[in-house]
Protein backbone atom coordinates (compact mmCIF):
# COMPACT_ATOMS: atom_id res chain seq x y z
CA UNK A 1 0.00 0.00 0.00
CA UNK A 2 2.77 2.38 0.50
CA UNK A 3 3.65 3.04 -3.43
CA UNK A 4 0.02 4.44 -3.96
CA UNK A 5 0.20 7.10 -6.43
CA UNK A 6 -1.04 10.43 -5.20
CA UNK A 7 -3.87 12.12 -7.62
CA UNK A 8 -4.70 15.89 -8.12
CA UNK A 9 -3.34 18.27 -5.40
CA UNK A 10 -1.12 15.44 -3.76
CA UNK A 11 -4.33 13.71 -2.43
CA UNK A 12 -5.39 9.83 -2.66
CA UNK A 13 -9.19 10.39 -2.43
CA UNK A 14 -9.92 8.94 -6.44
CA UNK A 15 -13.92 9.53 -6.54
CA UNK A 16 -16.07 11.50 -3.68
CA UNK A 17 -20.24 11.39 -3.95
CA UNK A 18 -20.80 14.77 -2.96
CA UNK A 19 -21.46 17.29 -5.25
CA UNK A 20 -19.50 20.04 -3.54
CA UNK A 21 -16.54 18.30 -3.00
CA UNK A 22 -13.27 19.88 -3.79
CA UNK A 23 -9.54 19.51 -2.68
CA UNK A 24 -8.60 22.25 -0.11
CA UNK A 25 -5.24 23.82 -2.30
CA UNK A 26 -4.33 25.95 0.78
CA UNK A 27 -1.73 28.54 0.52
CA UNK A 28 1.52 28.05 -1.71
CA UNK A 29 4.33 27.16 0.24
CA UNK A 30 6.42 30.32 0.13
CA UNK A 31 10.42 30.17 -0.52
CA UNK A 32 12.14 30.71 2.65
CA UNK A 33 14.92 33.01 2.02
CA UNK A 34 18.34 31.71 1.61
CA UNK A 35 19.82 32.71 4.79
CA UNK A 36 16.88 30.24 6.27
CA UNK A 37 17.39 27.08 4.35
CA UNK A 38 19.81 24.57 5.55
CA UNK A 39 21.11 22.56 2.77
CA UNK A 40 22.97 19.11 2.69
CA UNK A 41 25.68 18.61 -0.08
CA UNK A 42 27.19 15.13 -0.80
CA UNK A 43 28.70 12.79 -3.10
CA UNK A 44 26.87 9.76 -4.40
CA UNK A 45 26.99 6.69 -7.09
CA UNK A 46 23.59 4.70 -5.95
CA UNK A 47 22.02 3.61 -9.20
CA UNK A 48 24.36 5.73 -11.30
CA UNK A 49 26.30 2.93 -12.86
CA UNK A 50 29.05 4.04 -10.68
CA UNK A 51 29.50 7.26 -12.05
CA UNK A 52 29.91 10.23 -9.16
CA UNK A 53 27.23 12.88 -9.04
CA UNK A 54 27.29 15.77 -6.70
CA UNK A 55 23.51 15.83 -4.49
CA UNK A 56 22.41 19.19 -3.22
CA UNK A 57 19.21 17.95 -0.81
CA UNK A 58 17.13 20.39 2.05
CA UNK A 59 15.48 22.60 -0.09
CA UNK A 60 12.26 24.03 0.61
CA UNK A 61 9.80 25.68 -0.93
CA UNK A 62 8.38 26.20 -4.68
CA UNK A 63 9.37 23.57 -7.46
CA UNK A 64 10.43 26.65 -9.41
CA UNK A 65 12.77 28.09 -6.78
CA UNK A 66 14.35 24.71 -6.71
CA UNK A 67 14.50 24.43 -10.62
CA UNK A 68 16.16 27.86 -10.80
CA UNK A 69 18.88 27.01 -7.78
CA UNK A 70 19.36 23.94 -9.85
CA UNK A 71 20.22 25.68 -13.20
CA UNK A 72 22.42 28.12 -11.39
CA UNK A 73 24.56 25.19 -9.97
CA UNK A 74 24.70 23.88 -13.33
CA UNK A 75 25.03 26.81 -15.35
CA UNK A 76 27.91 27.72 -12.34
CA UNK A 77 30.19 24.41 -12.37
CA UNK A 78 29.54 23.76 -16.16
CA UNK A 79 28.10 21.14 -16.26
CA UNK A 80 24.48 18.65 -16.23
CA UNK A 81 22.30 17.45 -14.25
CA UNK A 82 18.82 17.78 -12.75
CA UNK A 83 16.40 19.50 -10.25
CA UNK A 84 14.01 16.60 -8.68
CA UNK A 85 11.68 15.90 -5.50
CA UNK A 86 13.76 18.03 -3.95
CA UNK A 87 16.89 17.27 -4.43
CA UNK A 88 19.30 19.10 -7.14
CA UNK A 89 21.33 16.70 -8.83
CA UNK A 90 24.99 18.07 -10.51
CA UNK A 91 27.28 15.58 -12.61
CA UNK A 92 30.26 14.98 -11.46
CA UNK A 93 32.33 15.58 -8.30
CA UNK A 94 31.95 19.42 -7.61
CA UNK A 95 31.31 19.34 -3.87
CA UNK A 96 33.87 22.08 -3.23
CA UNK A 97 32.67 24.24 -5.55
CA UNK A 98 28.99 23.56 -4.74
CA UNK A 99 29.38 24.36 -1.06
CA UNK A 100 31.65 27.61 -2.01
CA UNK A 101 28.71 28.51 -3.98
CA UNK A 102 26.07 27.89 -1.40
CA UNK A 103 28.04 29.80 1.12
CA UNK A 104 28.19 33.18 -1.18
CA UNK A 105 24.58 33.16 -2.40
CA UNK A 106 24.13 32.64 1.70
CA UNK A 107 22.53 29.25 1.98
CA UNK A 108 23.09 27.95 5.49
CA UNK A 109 24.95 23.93 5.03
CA UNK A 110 24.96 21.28 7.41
């Protein structure tokens, strides 16, 4: 039961009998500013075919926030990779020059 897909708005519920019914969107989840977020950096070769990718994890807030801090990593250390459930994925080992970068746009690292 736990790999049950979510449907519209993150919910399960798949069919409701009353008429009124409709998910409860909430507020967006504002960005925290950087000086708030705590961010994670490490190295990692799980399921990469051994290859080395750099993981940026901790982020909060809006998809496009992350998306963004993801192409200025990339765009930063030259190189690929991806921004996904919250977690920004670089190729290659640049740990040193992720966390220098983190640091001087004032993300907080653990």
């Amino acid at each position: 039961m736990g790999n049950r897909k979510k449907s519209a708005g993150g919910h399960s519920v798949v069919y409701s009998t009353d008429p009124d019914f409709s998910y409860d969107q909430g507020e967006l989840q504002q960005t925290p500013p950087p000086t708030e977020q705590r961010l994670r950096t490490l190295l990692d070769t799980k399921h990469r075919k051994g290859k080395i990718v750099t993981l940026v994890e901790g982020f909060t807030g809006q998809k496009e926030d992350l998306e963004t801090l993801g192409k200025k990593l990339k765009t930063a250390c030259g190189t690929g990779g991806s921004a996904k459930e919250e977690v920004i994925i670089i190729q290659g080992d640049h740990l040193r020059q992720v966390k220098d970068l983190l640091k001087s746009w004032g993300y907080g690292l653990k």
